[in-house]
C-alpha atoms as a PDB file:
ATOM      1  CA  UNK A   1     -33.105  79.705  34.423  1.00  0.00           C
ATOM      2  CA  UNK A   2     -31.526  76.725  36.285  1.00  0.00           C
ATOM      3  CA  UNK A   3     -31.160  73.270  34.180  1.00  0.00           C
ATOM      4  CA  UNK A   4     -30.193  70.230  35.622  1.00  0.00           C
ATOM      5  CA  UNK A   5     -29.259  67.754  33.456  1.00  0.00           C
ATOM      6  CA  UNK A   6     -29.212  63.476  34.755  1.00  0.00           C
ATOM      7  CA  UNK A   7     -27.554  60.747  33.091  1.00  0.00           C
ATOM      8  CA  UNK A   8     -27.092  56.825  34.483  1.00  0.00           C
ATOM      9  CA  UNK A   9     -24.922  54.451  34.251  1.00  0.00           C
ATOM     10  CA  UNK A  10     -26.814  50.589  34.685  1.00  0.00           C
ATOM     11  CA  UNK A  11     -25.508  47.435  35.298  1.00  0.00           C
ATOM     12  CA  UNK A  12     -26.625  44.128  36.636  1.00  0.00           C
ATOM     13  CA  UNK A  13     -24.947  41.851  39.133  1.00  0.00           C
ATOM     14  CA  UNK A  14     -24.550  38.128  39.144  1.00  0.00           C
ATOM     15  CA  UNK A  15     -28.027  37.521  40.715  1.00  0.00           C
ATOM     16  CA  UNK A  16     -29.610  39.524  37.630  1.00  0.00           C
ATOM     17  CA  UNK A  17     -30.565  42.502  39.762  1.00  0.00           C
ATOM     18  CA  UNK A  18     -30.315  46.049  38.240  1.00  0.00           C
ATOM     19  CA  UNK A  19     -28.269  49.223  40.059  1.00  0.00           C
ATOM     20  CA  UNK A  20     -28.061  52.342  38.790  1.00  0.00           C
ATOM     21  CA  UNK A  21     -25.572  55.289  39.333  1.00  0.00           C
ATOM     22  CA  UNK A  22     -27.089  58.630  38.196  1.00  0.00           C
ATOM     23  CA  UNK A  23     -24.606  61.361  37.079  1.00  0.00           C
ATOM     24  CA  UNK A  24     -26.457  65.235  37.844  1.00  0.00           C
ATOM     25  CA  UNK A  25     -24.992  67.882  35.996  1.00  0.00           C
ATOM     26  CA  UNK A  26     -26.206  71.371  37.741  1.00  0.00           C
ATOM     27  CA  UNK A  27     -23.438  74.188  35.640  1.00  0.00           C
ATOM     28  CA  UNK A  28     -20.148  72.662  35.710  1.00  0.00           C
ATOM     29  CA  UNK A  29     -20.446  70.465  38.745  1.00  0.00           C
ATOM     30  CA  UNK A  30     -21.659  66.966  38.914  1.00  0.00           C
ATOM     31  CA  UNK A  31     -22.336  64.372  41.371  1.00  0.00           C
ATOM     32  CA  UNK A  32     -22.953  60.897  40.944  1.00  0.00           C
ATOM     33  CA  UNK A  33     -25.413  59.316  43.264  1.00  0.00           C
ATOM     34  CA  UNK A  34     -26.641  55.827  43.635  1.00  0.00           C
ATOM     35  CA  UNK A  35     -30.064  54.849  43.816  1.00  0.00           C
ATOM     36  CA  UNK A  36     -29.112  51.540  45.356  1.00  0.00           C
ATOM     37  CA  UNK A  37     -27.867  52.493  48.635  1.00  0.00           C
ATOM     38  CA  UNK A  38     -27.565  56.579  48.211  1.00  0.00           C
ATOM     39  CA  UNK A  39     -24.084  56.849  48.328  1.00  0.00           C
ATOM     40  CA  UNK A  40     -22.354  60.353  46.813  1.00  0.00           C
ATOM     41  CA  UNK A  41     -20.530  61.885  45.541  1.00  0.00           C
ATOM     42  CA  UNK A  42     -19.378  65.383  43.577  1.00  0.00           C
ATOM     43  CA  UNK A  43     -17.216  64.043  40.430  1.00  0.00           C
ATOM     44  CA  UNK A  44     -15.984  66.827  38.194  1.00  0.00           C
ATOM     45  CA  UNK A  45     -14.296  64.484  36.132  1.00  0.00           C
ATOM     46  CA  UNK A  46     -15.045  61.272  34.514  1.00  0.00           C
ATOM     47  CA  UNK A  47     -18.004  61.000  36.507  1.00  0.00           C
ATOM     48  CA  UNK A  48     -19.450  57.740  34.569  1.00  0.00           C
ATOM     49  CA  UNK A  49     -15.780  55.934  35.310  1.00  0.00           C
ATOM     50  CA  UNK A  50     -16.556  57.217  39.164  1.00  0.00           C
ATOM     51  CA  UNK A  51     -20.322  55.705  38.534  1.00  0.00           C
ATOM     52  CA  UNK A  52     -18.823  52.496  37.138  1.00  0.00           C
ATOM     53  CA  UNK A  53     -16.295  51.893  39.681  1.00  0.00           C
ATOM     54  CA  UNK A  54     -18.833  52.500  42.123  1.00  0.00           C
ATOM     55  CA  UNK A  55     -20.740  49.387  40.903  1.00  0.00           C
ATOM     56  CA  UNK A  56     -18.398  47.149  40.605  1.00  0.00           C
ATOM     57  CA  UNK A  57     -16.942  47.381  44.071  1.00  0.00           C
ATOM     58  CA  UNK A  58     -19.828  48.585  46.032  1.00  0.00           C
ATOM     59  CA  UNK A  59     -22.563  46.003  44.416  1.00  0.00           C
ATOM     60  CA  UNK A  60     -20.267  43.570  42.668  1.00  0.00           C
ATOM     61  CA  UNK A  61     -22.608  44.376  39.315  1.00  0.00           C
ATOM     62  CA  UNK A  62     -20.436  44.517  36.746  1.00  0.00           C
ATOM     63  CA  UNK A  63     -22.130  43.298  33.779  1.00  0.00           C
ATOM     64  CA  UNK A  64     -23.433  45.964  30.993  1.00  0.00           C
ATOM     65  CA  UNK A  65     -27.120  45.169  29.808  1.00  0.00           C
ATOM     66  CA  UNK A  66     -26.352  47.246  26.821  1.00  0.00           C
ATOM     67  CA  UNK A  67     -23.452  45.256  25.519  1.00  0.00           C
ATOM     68  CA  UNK A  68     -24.489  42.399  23.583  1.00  0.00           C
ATOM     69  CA  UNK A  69     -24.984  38.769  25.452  1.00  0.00           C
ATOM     70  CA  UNK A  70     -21.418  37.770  24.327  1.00  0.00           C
ATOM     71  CA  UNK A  71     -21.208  35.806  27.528  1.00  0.00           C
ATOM     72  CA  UNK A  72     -21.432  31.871  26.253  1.00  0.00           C
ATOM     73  CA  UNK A  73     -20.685  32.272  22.579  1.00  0.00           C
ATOM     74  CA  UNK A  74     -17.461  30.311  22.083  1.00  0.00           C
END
């Protein structure tokens, strides 16, 4: 039986918009694929650093909604 197994990575840029980077796992390969602009590709390793790097450059969205809002505390 096949299994396919999909993780994201999310993160917002500085207008407050959401992309997302999903990481497939079909066996041991994965790809990472945006759902932004569809760009791919196959990661065997550290595919969420390959997701998060993808963000940041590609879509300037850099900031992690599940972090807590640290941004403005002194």
């Amino acid at each position: 039986m096949l299994e396919i197994n999909t993780s994201k990575v999310s993160r917002w840029d500085q207008h407050g918009r959401e992309h997302v980077v999903r990481v497939l796992r079909k066996g041991a390969q994965r790809t990472v694929r945006c759902d932004t602009c569809g760009w791919r590709k196959g990661a065997q390793f550290l595919p969420w650093l390959k997701a998060q790097e993808h963000l940041a450059e590609a879509h300037q969205a850099t900031v992690d909604p599940t972090e807590g809002a640290e941004a403005g505390n002194p």
